[in-house]
Protein backbone atom coordinates (compact mmCIF):
# COMPACT_ATOMS: atom_id res chain seq x y z
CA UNK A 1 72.94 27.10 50.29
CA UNK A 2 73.34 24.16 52.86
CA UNK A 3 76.60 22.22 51.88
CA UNK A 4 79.02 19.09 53.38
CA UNK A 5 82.31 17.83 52.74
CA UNK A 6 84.30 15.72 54.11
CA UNK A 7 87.50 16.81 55.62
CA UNK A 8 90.74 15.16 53.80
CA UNK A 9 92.85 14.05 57.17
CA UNK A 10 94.47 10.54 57.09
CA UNK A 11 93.41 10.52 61.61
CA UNK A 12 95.62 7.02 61.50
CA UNK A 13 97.27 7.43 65.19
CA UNK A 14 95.45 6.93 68.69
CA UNK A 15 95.49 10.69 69.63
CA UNK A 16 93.88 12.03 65.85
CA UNK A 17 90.45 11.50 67.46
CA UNK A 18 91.39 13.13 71.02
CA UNK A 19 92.78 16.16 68.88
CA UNK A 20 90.02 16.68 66.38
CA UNK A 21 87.28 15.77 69.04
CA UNK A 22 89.07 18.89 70.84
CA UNK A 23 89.05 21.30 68.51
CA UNK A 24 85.03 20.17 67.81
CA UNK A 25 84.04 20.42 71.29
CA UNK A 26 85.84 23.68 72.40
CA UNK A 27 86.02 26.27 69.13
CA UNK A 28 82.63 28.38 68.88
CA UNK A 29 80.53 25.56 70.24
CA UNK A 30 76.80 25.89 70.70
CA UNK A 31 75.69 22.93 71.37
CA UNK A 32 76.86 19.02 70.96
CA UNK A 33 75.92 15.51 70.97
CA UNK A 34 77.59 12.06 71.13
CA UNK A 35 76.30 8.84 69.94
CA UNK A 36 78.30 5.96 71.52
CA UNK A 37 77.22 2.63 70.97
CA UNK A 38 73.60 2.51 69.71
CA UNK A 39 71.42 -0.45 70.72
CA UNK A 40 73.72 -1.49 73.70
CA UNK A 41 72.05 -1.00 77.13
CA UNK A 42 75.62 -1.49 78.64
CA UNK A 43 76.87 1.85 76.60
CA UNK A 44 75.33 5.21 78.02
CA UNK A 45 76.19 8.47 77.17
CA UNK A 46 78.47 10.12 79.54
CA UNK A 47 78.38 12.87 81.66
CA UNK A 48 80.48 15.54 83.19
CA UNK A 49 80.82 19.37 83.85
CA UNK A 50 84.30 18.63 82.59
CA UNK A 51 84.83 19.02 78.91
CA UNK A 52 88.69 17.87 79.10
CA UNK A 53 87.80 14.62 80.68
CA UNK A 54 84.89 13.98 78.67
CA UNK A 55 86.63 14.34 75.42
CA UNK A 56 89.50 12.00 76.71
CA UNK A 57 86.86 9.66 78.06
CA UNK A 58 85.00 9.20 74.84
CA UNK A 59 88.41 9.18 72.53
CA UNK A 60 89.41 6.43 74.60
CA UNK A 61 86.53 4.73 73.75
CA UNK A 62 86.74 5.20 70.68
CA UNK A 63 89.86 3.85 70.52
CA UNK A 64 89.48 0.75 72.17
CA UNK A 65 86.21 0.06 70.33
CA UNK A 66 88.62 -0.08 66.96
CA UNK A 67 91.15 -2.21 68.92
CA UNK A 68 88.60 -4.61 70.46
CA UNK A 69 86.99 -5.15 66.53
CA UNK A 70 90.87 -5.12 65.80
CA UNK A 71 90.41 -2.61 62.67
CA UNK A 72 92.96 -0.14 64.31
CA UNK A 73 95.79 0.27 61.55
CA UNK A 74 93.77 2.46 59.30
CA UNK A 75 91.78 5.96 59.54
CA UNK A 76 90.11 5.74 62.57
CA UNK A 77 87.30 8.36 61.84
CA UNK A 78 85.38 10.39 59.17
CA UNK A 79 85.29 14.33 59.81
CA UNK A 80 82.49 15.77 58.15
CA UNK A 81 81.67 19.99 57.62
CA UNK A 82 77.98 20.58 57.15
CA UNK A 83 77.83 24.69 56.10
CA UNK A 84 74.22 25.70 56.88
CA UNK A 85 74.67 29.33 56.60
CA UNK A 86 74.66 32.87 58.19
CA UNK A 87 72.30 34.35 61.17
CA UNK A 88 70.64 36.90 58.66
CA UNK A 89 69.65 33.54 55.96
CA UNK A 90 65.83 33.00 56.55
CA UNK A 91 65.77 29.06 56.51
CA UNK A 92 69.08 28.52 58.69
CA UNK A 93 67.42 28.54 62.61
CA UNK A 94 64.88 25.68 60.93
CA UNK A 95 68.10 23.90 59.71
CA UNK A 96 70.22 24.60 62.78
CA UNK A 97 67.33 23.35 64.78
CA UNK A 98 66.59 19.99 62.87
CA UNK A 99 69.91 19.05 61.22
CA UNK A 100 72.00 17.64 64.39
CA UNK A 101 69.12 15.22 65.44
CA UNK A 102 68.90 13.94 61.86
CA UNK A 103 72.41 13.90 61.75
CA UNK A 104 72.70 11.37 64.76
CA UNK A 105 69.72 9.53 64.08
CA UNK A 106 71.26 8.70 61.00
CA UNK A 107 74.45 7.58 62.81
CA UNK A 108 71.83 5.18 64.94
CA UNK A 109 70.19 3.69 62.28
CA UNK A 110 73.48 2.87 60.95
CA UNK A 111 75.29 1.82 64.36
CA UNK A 112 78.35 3.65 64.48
CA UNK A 113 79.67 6.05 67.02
CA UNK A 114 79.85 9.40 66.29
CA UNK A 115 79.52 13.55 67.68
CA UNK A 116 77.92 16.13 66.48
CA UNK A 117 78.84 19.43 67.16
CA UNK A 118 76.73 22.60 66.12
CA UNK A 119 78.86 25.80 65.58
CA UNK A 120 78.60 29.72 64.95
CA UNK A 121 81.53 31.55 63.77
CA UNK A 122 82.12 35.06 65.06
CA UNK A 123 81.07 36.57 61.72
CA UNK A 124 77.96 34.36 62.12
CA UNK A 125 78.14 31.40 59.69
CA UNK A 126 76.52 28.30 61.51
CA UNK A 127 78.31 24.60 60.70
CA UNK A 128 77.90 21.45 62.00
CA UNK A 129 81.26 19.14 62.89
CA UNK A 130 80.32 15.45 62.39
CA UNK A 131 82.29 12.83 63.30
CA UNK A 132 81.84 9.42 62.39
CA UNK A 133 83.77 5.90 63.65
CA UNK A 134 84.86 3.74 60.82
CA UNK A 135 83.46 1.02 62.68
CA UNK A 136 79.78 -0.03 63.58
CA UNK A 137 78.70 -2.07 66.48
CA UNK A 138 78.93 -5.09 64.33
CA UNK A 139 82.38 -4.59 63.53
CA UNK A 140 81.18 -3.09 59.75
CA UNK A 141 82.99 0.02 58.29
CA UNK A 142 81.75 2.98 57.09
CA UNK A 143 83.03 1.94 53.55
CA UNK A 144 81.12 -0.68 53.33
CA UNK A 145 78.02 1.12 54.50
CA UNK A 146 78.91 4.22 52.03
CA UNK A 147 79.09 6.45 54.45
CA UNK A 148 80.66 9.39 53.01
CA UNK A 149 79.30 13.31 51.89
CA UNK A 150 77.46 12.00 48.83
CA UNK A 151 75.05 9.88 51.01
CA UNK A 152 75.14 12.02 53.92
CA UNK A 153 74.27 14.60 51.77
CA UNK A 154 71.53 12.09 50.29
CA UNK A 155 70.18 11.53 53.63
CA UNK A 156 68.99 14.46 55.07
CA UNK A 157 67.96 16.01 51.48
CA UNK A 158 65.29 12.72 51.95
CA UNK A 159 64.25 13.56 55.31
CA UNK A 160 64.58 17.37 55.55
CA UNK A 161 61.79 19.16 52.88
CA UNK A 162 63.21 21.90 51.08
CA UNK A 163 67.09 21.00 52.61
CA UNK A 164 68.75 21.08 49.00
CA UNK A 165 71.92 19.81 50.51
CA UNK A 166 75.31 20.12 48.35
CA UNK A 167 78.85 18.52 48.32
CA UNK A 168 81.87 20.66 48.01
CA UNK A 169 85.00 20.03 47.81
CA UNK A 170 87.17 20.58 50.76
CA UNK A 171 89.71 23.19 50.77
């Protein structure tokens, strides 16, 4: 059964995001994308054959998006697990397929900056790492929005037929 929670890190200090955004983009990694900025023409995704500079790049601006709406002395980011479920589970390449786009348009309807990284595990189990800025582009947090696993979870039960999407307690 698809499931999310919501990792319990503090991710207070500058490098939290460079070190999580590491581990995301380089552990059993399928496939991966980044929302920056929605609805700014001067913020483009950006692109390189190098990983390492890529995840410094976009930590970076992570960073200096909190400092410029000067909300930088708290948790910086929301880590999110969404379990989808083993190779052999008939409904998980529909999920797998459908889940990161819904995933990051639901980080562009709500303006913040976030990655989504789809994952299989060695023994198989697919997951999704989601990432989300505590900041929007209008200098709104992710409290105030509700964004946590509940409504997440809320979300794509709404838009995905049949999704049956749980919250679990992390570990």
């Amino acid at each position: 059964m698809p499931n999310i929670k919501m990792k319990k890190g503090e991710y207070r200090d500058r490098n939290a995001i460079y070190d999580v955004m590491n581990y995301c983009l380089n552990h059993d990694l399928r496939y991966y994308n980044i929302m920056y900025l929605s609805f700014r023409n001067d913020c483009t995704n950006y692109s390189t054959t190098d990983r390492e500079e890529e995840i410094k790049y976009i930590a970076d601006f992570w960073n200096t998006f909190l400092d410029v709406y000067n909300k930088n002395c708290g948790k910086r980011f929301n880590h999110f697990i969404i379990g989808i479920g083993y190779e052999y589970e008939a409904k998980v390449p529909y999920y797998a397929n459908i889940l990161p786009n819904t995933l990051l348009q639901l980080l562009q309807d709500k303006g913040f900056p976030g990655l989504v990284a789809y994952h299989v595990t060695p023994d198989g189990y697919h997951h999704i790492h989601m990432l989300v800025g505590m900041t929007n582009i209008y200098g709104e947090s992710a409290y105030m929005h509700n964004i946590n696993a509940w409504t997440i979870a809320h979300y794509l039960n709404t838009y995905i037929p049949g999704l049956k999407m749980q919250v679990v307690a992390d570990d």
